[in-house]
N, C-alpha and C. Protein backbone atom coordinates (compact mmCIF):
# COMPACT_ATOMS: atom_id res chain seq x y z
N UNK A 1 -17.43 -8.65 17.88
CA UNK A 1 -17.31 -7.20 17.88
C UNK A 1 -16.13 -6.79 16.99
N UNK A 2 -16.35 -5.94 16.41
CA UNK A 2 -15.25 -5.40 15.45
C UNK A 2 -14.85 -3.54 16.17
N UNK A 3 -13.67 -3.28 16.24
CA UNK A 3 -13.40 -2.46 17.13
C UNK A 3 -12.16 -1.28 15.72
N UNK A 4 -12.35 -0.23 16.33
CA UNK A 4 -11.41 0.76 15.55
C UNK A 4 -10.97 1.49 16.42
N UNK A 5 -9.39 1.17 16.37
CA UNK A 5 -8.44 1.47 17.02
C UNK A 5 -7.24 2.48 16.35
N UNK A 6 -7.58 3.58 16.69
CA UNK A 6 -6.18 5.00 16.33
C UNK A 6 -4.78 4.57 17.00
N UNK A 7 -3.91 3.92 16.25
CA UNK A 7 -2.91 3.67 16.38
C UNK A 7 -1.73 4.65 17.48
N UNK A 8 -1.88 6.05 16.79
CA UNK A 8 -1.10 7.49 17.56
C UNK A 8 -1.99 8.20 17.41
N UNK A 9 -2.65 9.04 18.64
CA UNK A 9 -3.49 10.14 18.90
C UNK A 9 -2.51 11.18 18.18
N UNK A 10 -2.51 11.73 17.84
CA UNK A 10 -1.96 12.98 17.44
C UNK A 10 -2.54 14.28 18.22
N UNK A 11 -1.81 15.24 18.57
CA UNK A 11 -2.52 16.03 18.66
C UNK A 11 -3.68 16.99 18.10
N UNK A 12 -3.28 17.00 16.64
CA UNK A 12 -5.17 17.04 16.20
C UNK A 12 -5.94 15.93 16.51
N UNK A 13 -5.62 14.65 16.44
CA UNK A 13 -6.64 13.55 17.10
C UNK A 13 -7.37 14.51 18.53
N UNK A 14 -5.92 13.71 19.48
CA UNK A 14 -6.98 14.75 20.35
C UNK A 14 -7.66 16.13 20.63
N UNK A 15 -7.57 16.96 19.63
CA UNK A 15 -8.31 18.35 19.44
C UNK A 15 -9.45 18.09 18.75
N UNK A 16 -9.44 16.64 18.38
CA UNK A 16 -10.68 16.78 17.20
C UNK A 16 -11.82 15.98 18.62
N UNK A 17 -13.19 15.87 18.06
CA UNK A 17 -13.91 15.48 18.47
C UNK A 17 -14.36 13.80 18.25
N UNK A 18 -13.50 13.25 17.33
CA UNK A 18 -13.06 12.08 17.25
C UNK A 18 -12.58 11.19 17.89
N UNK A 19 -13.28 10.08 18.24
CA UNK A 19 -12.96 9.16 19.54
C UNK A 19 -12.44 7.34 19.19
N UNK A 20 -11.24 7.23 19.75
CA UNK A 20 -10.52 5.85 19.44
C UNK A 20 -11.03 4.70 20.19
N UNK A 21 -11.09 3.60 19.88
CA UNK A 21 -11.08 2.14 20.26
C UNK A 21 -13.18 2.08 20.42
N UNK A 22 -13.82 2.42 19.22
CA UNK A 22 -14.94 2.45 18.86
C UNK A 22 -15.56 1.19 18.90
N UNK A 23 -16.56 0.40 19.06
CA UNK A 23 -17.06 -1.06 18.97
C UNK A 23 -18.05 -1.05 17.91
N UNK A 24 -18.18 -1.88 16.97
CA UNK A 24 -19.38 -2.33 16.26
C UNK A 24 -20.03 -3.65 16.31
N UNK A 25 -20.86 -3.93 16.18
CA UNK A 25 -21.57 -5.46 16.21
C UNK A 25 -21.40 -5.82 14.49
N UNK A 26 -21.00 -5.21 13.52
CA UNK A 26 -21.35 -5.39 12.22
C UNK A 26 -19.59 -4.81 11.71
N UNK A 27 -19.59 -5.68 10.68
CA UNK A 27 -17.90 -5.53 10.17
C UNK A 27 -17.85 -4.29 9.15
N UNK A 28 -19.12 -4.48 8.40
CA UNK A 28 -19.45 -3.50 7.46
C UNK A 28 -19.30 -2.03 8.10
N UNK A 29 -20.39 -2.22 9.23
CA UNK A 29 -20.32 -0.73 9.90
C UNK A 29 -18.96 -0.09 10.51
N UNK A 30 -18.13 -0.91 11.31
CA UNK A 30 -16.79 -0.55 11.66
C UNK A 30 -15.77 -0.42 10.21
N UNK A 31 -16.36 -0.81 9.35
CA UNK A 31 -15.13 -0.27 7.93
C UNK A 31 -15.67 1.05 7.27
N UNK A 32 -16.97 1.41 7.57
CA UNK A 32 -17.44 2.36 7.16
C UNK A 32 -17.04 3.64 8.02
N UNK A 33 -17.20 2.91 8.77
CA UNK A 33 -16.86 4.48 10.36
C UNK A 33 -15.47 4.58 9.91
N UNK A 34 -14.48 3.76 10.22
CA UNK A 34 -13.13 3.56 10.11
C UNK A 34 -12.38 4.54 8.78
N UNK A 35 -13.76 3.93 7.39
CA UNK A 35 -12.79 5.01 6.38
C UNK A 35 -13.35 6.28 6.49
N UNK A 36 -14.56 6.87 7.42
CA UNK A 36 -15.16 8.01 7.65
C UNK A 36 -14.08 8.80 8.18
N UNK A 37 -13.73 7.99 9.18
CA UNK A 37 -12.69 9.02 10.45
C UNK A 37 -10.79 9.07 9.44
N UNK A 38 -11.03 8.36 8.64
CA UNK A 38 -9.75 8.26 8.15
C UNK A 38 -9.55 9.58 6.68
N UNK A 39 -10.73 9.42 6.40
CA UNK A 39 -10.83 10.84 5.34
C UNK A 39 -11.10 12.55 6.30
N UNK A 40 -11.99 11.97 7.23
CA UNK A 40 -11.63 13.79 7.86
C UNK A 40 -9.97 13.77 8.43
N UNK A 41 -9.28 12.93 9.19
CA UNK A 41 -8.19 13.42 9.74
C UNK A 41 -6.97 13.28 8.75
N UNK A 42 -7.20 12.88 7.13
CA UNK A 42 -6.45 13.06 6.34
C UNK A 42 -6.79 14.99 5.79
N UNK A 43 -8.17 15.12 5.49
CA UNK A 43 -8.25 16.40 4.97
C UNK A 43 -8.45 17.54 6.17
N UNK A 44 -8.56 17.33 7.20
CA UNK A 44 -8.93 18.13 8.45
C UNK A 44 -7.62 18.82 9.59
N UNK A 45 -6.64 17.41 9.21
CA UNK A 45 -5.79 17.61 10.47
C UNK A 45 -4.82 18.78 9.61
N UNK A 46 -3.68 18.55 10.41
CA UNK A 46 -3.37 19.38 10.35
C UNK A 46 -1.97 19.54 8.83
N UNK A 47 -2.19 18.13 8.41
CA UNK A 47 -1.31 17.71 7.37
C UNK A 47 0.13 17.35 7.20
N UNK A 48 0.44 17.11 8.71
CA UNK A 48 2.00 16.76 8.58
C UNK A 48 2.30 15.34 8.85
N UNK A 49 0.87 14.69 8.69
CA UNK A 49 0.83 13.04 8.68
C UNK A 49 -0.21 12.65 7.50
N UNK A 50 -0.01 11.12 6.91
CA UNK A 50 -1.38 11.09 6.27
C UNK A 50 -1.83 9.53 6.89
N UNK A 51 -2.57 9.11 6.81
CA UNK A 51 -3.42 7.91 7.61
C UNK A 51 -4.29 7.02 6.91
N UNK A 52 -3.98 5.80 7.35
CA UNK A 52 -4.62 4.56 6.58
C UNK A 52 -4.79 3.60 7.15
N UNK A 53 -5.46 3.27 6.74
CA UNK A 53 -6.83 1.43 7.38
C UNK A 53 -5.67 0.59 7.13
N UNK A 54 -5.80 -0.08 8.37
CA UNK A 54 -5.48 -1.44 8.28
C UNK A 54 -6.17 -3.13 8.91
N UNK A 55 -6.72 -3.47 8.16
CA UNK A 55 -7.53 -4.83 8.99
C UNK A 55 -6.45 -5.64 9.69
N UNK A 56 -6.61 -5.71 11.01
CA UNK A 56 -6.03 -6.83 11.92
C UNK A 56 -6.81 -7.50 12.50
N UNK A 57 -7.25 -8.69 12.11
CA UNK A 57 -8.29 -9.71 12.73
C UNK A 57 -9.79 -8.83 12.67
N UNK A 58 -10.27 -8.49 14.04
CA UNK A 58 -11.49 -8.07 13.78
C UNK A 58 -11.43 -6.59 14.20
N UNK A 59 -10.35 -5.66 14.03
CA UNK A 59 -10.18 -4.50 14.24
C UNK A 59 -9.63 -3.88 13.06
N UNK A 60 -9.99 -2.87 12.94
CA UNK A 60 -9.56 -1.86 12.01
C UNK A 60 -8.76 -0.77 12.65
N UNK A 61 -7.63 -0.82 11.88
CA UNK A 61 -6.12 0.21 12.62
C UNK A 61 -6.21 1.49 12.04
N UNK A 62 -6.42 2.33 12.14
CA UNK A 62 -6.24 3.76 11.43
C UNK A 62 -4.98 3.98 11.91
N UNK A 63 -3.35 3.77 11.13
CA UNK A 63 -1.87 4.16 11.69
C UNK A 63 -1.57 5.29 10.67
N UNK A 64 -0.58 5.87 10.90
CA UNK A 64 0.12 6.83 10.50
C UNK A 64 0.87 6.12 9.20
N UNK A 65 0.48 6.49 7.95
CA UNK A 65 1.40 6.11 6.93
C UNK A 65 2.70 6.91 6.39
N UNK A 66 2.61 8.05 6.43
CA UNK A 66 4.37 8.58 6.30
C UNK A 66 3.71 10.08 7.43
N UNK A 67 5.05 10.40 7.69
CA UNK A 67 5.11 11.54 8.04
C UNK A 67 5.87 13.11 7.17
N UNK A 68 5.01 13.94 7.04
CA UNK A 68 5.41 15.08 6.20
C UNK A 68 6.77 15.98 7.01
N UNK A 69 6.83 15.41 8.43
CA UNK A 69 7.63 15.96 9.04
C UNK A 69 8.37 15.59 10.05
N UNK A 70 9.48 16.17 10.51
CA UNK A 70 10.08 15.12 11.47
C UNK A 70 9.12 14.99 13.13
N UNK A 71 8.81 15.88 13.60
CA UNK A 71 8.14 16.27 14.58
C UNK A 71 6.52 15.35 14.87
N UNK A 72 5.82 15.40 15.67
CA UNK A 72 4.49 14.89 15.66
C UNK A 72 3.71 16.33 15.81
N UNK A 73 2.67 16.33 15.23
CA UNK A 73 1.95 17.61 15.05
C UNK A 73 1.06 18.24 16.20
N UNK A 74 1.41 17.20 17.51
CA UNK A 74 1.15 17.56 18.93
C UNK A 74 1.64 18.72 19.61
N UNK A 75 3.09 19.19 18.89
CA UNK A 75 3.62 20.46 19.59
C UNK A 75 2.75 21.95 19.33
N UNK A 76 1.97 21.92 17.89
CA UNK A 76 2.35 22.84 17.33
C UNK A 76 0.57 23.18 15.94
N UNK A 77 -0.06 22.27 16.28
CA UNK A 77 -1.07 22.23 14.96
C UNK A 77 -2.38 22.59 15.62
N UNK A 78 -2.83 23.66 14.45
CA UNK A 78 -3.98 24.66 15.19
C UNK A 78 -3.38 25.85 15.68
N UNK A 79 -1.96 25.75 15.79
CA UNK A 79 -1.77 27.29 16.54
C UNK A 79 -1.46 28.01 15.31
N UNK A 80 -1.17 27.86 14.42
CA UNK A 80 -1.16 28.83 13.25
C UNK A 80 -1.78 30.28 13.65
């Protein structure tokens, strides 16, 4: 099983309809889902993080690659 695992929910994570620690029977299919969910919550969220794949054994990590801000975007994103 190959599994995709969201490193930090963010609070757009959890506002989105997007769901962590996913299972696939196929490696192909979990890298496909993996860079699916990794391009909406780069162009979707709320932009004060950006996010990237990482293969660890038979899981794929979607972690936080820099932050645009000091804060996590849990306090405060969507309320615009």
């Amino acid at each position: 099983m190959f599994k995709i695992i969201v490193e930090k929910e963010c609070g757009c994570f959890k506002k989105s309809d997007l769901q962590n620690n996913l299972s696939f029977a196929s490696k192909d299919e979990a890298l496909l889902k993996t860079l699916d969910m990794r391009d909406i919550m780069n162009e979707d969220f709320c932009g004060k993080h950006n996010f990237k794949v990482q293969e660890v054994g038979n899981d794929f990590v979607i972690a936080m690659s820099d932050s645009k801000s000091n804060g996590c975007c849990g306090g405060g994103c969507g309320s615009h």
